[in-house]
N, C-alpha and C. Protein backbone atom coordinates (compact mmCIF):
# COMPACT_ATOMS: atom_id res chain seq x y z
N UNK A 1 172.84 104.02 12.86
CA UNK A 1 172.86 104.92 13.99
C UNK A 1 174.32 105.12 14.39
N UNK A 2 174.58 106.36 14.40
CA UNK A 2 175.86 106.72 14.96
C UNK A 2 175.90 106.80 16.42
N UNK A 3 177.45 106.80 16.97
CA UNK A 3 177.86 106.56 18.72
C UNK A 3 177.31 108.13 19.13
N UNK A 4 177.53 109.42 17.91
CA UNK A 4 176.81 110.35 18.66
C UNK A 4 175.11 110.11 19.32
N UNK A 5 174.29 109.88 18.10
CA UNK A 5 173.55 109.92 18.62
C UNK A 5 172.81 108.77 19.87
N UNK A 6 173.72 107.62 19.50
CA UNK A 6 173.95 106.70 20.67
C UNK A 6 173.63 107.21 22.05
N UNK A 7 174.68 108.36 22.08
CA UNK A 7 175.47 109.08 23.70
C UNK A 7 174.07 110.40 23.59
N UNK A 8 173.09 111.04 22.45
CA UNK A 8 172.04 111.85 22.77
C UNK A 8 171.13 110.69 23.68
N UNK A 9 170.82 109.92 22.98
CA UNK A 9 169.15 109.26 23.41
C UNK A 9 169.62 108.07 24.82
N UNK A 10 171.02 108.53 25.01
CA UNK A 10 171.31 108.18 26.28
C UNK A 10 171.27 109.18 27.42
N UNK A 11 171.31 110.00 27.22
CA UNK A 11 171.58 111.27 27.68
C UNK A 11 170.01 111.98 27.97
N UNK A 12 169.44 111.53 27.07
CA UNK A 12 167.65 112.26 27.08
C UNK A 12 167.35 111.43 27.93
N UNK A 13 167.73 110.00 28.34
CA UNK A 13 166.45 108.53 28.86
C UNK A 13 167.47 108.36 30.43
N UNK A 14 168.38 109.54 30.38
CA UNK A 14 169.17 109.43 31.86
C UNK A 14 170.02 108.21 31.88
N UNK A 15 170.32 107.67 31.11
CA UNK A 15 171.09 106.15 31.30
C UNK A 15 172.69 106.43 31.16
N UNK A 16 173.22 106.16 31.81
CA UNK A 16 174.65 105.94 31.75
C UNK A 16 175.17 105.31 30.90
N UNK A 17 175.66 105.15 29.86
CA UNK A 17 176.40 103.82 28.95
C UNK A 17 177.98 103.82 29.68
N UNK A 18 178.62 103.04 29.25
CA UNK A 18 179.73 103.00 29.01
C UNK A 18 180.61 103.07 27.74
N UNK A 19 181.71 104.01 27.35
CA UNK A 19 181.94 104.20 26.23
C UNK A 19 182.27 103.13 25.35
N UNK A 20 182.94 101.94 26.22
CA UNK A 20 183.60 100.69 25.56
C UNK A 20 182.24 99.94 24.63
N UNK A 21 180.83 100.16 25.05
CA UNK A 21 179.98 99.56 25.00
C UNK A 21 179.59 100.28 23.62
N UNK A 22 179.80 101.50 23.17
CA UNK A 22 178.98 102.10 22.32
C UNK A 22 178.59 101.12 21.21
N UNK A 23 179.68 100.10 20.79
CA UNK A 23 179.20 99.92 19.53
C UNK A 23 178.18 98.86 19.79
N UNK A 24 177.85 98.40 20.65
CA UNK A 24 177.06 96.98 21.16
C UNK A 24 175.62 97.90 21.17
N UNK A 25 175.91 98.99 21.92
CA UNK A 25 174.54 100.03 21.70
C UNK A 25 173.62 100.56 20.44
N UNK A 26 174.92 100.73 19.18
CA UNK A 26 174.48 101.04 18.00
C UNK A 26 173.63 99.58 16.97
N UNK A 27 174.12 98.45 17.74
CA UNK A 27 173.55 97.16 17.11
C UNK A 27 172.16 97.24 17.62
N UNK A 28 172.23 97.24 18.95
CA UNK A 28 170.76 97.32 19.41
C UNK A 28 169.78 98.11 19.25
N UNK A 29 170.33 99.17 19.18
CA UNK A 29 169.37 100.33 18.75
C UNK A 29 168.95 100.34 17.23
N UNK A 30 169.91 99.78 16.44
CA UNK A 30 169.81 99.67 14.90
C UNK A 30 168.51 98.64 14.62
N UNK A 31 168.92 97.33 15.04
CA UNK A 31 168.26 95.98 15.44
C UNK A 31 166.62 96.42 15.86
N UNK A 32 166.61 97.29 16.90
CA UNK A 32 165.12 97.27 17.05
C UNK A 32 164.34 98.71 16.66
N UNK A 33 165.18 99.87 15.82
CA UNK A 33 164.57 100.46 15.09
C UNK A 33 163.60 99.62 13.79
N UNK A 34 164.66 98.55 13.21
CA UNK A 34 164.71 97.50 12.18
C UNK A 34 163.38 97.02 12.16
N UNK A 35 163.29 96.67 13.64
CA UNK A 35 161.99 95.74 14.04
C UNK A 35 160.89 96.63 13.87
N UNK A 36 160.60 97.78 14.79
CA UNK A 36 159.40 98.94 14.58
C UNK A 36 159.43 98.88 12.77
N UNK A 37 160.12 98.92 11.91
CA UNK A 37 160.19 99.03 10.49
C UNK A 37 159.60 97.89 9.74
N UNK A 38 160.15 96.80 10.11
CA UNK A 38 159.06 95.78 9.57
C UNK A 38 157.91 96.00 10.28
N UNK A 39 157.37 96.32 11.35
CA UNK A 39 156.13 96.16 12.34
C UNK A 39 155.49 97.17 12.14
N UNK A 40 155.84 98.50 11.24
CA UNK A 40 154.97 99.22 10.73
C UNK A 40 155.13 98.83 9.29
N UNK A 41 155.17 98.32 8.23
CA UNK A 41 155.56 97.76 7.10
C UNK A 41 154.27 96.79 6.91
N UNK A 42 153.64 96.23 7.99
CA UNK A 42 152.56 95.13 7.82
C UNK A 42 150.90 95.71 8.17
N UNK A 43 150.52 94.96 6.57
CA UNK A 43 149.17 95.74 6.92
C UNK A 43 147.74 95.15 7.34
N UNK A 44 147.33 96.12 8.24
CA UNK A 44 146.62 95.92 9.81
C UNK A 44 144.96 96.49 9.18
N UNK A 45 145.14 97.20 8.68
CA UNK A 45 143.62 98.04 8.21
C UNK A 45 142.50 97.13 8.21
N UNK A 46 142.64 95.91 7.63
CA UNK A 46 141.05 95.20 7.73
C UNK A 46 141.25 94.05 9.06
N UNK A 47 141.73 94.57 9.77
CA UNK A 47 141.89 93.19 10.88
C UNK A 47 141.15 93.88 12.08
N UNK A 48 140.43 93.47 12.31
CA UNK A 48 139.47 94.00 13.95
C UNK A 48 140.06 93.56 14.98
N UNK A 49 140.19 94.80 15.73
CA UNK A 49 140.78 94.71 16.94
C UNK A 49 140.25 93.51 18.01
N UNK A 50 141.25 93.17 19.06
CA UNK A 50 140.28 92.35 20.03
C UNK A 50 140.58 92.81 20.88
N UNK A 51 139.54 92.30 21.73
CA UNK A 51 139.77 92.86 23.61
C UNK A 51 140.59 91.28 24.05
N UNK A 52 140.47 90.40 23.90
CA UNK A 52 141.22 89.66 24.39
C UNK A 52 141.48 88.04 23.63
N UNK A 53 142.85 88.00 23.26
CA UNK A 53 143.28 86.60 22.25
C UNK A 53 142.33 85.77 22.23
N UNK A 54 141.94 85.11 23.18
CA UNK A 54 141.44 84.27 23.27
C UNK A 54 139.50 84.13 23.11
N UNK A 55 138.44 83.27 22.44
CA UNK A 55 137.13 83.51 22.57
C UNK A 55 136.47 83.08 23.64
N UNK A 56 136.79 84.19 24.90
CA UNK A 56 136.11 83.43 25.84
C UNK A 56 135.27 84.66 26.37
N UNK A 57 134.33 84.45 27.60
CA UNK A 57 133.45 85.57 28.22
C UNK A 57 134.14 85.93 29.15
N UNK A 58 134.03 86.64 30.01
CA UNK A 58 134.86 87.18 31.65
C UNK A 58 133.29 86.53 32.60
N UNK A 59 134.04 86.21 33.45
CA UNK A 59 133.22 85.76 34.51
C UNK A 59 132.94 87.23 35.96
N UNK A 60 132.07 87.06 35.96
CA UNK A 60 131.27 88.26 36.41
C UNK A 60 131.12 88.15 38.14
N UNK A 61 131.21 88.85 38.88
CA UNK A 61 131.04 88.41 40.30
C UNK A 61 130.44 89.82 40.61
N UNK A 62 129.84 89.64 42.11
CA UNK A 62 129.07 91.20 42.65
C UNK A 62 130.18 91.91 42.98
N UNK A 63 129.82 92.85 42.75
CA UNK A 63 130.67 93.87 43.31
C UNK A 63 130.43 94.47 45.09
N UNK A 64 131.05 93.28 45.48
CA UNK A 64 130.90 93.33 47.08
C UNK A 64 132.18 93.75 47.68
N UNK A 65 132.16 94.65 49.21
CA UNK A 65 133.46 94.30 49.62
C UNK A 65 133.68 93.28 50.52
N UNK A 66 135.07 93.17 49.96
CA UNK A 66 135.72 92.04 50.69
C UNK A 66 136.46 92.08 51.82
N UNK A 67 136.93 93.03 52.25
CA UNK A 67 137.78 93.28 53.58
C UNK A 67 137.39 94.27 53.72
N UNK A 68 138.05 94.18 55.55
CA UNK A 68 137.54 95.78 56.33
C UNK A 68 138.43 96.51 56.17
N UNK A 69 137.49 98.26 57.04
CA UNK A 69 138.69 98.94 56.61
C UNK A 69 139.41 99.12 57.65
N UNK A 70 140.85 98.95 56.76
CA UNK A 70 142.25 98.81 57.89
C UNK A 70 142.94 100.04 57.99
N UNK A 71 142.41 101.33 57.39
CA UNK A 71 143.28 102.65 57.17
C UNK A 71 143.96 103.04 58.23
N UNK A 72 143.52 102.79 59.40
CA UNK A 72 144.13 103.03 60.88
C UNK A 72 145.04 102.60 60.97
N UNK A 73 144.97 100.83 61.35
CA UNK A 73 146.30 99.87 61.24
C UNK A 73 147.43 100.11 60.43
N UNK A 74 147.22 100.70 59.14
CA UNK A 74 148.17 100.49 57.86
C UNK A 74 148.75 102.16 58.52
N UNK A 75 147.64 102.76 58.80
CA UNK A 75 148.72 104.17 59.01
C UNK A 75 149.88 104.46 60.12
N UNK A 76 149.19 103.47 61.04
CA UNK A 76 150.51 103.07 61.86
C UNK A 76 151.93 103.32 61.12
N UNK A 77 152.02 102.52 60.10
CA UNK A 77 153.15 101.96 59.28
C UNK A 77 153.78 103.72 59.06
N UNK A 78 153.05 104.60 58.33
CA UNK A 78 153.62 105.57 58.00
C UNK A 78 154.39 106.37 58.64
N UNK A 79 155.61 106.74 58.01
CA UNK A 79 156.45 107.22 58.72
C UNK A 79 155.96 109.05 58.98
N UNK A 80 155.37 109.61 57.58
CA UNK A 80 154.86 110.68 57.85
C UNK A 80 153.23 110.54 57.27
N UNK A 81 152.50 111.38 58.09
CA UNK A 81 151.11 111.34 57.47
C UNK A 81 150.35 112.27 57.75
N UNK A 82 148.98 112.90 56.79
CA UNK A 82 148.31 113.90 56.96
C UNK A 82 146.62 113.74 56.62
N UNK A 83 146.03 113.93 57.48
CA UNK A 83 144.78 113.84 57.07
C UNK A 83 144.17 111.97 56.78
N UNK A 84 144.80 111.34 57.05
CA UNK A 84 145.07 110.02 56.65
C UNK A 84 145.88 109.17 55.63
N UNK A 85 146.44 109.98 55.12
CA UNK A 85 146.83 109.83 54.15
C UNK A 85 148.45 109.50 53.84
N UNK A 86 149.39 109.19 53.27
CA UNK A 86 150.77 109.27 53.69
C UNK A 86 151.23 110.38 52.99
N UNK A 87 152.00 110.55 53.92
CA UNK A 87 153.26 111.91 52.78
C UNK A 87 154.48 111.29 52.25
N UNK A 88 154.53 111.76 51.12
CA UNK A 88 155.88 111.44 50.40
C UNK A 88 156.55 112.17 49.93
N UNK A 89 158.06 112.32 49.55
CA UNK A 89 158.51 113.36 49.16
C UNK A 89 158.19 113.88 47.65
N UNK A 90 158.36 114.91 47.63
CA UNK A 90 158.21 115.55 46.02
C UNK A 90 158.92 115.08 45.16
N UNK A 91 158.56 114.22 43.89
CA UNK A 91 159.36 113.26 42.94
C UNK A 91 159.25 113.84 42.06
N UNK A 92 158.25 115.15 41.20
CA UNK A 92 158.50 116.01 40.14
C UNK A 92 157.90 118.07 40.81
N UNK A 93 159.01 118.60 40.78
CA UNK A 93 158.68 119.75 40.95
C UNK A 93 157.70 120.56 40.24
């Protein structure tokens, strides 16, 4: 991996580098392309998926509620609010 494209896929992911740093960037980025490469390299086809490492059951409880509702109290807190709800500012146009 070159420092150009170093300074693109820094540039796409919003991150700032520092230029002194580039070449420490090109190890890392090299290093764990490397890794995805062996980690698609190994073969998976007859291995069944699991839901969870370990052979155990999930323990099951009712589906009760557990606390009251506090929507009032908590809306206190809000600095702006509508309908009950909080307002926040617009984070994608």
């Amino acid at each position: 991996m070159d420092a150009t494209t170093v300074k693109k896929v820094a540039h796409l992911a919003r991150i700032e580098i520092n230029e002194d740093n580039i070449n420490q960037y090109q190890d890392d980025l090299s290093n764990i392309f490397s890794m995805i490469d062996r980690l698609e390299a190994l073969e998976i086809h007859d291995i069944e998926p699991l839901n969870h490492p370990l052979e155990m059951t999930q323990r099951l409880r009712q589906d009760t509620v557990t606390e009251n509702d506090q929507r009032e109290q908590l809306m206190q807190n809000a600095p702006e609010k509508a309908d009950g709800m909080f307002l926040v500012p617009t984070v994608i146009e």
